[in-house]
N, C-alpha and C. Protein backbone atom coordinates (compact mmCIF):
# COMPACT_ATOMS: atom_id res chain seq x y z
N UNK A 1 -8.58 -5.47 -1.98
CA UNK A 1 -9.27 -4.21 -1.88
C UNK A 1 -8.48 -3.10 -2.60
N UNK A 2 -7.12 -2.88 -2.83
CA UNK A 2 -6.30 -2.30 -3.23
C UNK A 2 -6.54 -1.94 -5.22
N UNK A 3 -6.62 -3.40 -5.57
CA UNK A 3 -6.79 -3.32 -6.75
C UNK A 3 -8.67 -3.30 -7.14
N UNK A 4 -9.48 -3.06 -6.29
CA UNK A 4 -10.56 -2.14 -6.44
C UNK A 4 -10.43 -0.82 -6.78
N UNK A 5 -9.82 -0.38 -5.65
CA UNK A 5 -9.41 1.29 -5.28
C UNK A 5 -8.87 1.70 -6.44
N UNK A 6 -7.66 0.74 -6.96
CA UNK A 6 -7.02 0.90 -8.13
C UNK A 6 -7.70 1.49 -8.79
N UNK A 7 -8.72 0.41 -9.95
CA UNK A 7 -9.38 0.64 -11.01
C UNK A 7 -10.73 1.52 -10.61
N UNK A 8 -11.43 1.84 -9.79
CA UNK A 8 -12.40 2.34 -9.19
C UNK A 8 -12.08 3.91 -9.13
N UNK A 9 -11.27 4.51 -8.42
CA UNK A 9 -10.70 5.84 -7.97
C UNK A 9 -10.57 6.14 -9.30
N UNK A 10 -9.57 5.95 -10.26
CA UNK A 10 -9.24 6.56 -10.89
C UNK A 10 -10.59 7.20 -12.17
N UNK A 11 -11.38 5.57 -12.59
CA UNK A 11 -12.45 5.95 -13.39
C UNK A 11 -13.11 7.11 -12.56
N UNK A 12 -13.76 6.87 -11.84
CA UNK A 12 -14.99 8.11 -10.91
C UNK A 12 -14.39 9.20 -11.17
N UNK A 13 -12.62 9.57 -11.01
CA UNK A 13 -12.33 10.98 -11.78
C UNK A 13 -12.37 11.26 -13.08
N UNK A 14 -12.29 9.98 -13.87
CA UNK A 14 -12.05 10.86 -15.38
C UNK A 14 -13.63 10.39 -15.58
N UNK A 15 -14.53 9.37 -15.19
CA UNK A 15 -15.81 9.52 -15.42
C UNK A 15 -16.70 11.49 -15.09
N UNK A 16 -16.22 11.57 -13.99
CA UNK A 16 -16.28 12.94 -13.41
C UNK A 16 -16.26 14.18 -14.71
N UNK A 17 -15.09 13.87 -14.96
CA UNK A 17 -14.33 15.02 -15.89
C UNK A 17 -15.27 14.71 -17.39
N UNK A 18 -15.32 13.49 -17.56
CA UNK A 18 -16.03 13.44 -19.17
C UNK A 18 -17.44 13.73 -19.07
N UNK A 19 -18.34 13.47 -17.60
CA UNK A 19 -19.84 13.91 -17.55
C UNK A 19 -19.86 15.77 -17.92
N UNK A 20 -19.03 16.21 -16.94
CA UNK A 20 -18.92 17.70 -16.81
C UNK A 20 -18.34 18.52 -18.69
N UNK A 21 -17.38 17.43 -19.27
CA UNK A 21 -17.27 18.02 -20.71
C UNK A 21 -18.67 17.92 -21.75
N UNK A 22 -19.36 16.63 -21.43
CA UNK A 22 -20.27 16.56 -22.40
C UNK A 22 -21.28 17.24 -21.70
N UNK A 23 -21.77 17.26 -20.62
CA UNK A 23 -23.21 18.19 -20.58
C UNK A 23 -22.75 19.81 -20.77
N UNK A 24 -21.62 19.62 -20.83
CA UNK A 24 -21.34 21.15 -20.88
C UNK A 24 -21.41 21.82 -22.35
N UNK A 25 -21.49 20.75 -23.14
CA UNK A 25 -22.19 21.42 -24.26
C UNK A 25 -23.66 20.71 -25.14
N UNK A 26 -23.75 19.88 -24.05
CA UNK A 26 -25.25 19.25 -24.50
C UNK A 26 -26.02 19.17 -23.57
N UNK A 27 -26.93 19.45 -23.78
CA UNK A 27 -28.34 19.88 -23.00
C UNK A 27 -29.29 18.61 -22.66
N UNK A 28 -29.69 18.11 -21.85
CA UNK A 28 -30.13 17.13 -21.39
C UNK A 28 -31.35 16.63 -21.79
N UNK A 29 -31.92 17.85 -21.99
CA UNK A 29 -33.50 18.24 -22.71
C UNK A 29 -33.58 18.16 -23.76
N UNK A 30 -32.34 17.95 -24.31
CA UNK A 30 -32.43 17.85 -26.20
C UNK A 30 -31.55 16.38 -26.46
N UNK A 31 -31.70 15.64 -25.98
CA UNK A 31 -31.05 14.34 -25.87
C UNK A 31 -31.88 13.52 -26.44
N UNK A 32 -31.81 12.56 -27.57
CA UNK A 32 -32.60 11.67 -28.18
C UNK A 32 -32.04 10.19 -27.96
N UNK A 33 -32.83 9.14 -27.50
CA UNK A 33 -33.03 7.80 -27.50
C UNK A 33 -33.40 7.10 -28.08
N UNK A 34 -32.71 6.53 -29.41
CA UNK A 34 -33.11 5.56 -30.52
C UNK A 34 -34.78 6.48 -30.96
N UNK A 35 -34.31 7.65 -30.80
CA UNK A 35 -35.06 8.09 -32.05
C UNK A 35 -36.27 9.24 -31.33
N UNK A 36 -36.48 9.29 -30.20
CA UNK A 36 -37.33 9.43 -29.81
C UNK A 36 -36.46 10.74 -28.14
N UNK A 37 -37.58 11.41 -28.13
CA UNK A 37 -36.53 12.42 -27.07
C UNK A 37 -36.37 11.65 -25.95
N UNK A 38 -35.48 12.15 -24.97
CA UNK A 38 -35.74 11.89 -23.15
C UNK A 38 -36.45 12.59 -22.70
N UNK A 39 -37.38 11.72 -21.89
CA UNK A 39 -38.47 12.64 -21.25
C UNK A 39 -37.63 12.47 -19.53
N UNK A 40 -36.80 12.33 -19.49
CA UNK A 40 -36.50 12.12 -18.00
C UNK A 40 -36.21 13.84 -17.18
N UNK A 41 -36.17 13.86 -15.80
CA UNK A 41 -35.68 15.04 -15.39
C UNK A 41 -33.98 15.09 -15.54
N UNK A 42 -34.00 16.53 -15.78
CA UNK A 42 -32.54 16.67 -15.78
C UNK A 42 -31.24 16.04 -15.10
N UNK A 43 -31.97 15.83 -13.44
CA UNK A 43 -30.86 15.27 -12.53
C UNK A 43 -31.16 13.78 -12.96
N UNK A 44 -31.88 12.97 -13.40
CA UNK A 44 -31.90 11.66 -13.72
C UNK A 44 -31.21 11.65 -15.06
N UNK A 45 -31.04 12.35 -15.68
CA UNK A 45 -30.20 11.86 -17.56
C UNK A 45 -28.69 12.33 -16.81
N UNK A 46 -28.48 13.67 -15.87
CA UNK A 46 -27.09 13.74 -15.30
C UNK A 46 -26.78 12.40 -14.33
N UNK A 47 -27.42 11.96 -13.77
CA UNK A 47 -27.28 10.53 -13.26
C UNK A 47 -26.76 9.10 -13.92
N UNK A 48 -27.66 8.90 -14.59
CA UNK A 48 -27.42 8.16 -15.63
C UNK A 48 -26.33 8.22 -16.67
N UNK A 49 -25.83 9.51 -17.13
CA UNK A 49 -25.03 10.00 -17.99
C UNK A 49 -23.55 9.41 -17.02
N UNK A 50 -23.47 10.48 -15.95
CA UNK A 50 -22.52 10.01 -14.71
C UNK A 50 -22.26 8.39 -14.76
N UNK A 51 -22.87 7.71 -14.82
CA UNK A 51 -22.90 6.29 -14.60
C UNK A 51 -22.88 5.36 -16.08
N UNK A 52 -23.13 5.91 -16.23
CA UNK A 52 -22.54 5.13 -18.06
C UNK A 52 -20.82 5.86 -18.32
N UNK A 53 -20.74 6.93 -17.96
CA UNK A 53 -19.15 7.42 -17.99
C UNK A 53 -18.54 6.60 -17.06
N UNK A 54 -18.76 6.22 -16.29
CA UNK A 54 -18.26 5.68 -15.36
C UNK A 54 -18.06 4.32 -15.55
N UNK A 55 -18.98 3.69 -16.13
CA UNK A 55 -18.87 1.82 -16.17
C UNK A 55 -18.19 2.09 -17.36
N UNK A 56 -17.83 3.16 -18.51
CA UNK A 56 -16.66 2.76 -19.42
C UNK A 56 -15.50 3.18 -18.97
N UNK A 57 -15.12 3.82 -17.79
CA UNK A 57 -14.05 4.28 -17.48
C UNK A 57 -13.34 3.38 -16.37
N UNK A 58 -14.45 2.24 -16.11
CA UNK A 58 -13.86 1.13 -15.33
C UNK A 58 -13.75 0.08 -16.36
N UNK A 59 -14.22 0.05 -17.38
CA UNK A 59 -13.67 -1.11 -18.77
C UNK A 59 -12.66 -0.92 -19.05
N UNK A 60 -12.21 0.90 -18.86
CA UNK A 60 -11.08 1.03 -19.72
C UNK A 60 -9.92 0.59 -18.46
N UNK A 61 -10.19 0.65 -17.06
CA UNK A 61 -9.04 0.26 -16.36
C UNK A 61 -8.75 -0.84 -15.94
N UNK A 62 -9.92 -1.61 -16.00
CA UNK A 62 -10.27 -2.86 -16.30
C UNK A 62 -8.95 -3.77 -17.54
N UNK A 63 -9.44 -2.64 -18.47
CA UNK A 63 -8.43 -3.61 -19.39
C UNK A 63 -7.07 -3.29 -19.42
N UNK A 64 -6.77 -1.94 -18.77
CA UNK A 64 -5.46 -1.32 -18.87
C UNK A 64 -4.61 -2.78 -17.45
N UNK A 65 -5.29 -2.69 -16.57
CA UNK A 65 -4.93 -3.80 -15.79
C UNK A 65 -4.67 -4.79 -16.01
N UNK A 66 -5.31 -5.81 -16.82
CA UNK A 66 -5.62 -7.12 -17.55
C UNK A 66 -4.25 -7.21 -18.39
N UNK A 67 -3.76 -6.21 -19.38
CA UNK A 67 -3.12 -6.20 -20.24
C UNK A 67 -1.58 -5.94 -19.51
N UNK A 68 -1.26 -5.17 -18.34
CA UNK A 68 -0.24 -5.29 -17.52
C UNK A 68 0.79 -7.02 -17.41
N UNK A 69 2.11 -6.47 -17.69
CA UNK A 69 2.30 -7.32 -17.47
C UNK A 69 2.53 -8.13 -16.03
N UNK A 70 3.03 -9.27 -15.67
CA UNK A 70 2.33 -9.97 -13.84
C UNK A 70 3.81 -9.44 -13.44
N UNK A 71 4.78 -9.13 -13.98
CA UNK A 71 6.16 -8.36 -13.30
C UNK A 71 5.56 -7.10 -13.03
N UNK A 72 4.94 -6.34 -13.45
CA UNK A 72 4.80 -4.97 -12.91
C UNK A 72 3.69 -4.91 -11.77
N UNK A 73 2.44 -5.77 -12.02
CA UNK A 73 1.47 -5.75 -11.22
C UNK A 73 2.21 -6.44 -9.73
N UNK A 74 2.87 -7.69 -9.41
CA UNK A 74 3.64 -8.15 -8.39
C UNK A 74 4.57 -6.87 -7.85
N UNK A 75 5.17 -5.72 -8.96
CA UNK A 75 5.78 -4.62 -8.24
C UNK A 75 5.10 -3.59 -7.43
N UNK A 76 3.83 -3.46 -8.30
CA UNK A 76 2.78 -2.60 -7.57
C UNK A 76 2.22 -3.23 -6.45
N UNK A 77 2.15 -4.42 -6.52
CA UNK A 77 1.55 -4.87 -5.04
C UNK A 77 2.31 -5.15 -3.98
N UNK A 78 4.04 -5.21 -4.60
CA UNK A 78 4.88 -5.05 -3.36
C UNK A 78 5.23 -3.61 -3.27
N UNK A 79 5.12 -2.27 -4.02
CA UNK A 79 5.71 -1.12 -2.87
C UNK A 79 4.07 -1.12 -2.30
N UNK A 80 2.74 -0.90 -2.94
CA UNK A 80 1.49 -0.68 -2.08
C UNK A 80 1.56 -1.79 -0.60
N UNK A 81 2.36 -2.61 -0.58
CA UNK A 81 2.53 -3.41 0.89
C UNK A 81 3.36 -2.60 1.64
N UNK A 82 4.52 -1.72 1.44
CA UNK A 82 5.64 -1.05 2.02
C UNK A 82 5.09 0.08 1.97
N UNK A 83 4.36 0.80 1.77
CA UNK A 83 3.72 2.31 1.91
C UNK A 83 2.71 2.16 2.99
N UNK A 84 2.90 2.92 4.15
CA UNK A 84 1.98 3.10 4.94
C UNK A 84 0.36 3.57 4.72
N UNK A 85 0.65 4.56 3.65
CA UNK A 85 -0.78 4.92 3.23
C UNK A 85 -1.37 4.27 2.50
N UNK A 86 -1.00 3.29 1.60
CA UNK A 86 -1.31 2.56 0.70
C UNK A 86 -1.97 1.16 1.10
N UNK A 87 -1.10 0.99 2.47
CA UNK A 87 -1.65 -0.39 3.43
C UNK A 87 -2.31 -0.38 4.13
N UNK A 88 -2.67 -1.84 4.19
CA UNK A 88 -4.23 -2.04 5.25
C UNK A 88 -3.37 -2.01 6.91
N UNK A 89 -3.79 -1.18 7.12
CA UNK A 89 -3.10 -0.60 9.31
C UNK A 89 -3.18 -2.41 9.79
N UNK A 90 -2.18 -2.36 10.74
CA UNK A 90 -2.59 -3.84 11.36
C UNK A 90 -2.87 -3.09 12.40
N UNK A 91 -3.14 -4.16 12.72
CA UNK A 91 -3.68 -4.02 14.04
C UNK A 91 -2.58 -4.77 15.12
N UNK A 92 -3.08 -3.48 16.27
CA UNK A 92 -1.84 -3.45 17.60
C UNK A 92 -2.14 -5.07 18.35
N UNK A 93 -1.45 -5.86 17.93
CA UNK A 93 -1.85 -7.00 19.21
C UNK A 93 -2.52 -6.51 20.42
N UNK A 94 -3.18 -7.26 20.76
CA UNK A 94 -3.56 -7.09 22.49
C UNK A 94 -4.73 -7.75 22.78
């Protein structure tokens, strides 16, 4: 679950940050599709837009992960075991 959170958390912020740069200077209403305008409503192309930033910003951590070498990833998964916040709580016997 850890290395979800990993690659997951981080895209949704810079997916976040790259939706908010590009509509911020392109208009949703003037958006063309292989040639032809979007007829969609605004909150559906910001939707969509959101979510295409997003599935490349989990490719990109996707591969930033992949390409890690297994000494550093085994380090990250032993301090995220020794960090309280980072670990899954056990549970109190009883």
């Amino acid at each position: 679950m850890k290395l979800v959170i990993w690659i997951l958390w981080p895209s949704f912020i810079a997916a976040g940050i790259a939706q908010v740069l590009f509509f911020t200077v392109i208009d949703p209403q003037q958006l063309y599709l292989l040639g032809q305008p979007v007829v969609l409503p605004a909150i559906a192309v910001y939707s969509l837009g959101f979510l295409m930033f997003w599935l490349m910003c989990i490719g990109s951590s996707l591969m930033t992960w992949f390409m890690l070498p297994q000494g550093i990833k085994k380090a990250l998964e032993a301090y995220a075991g020794e960090r309280e916040d980072l670990a899954r709580r056990k549970r109190a016997a009883g």
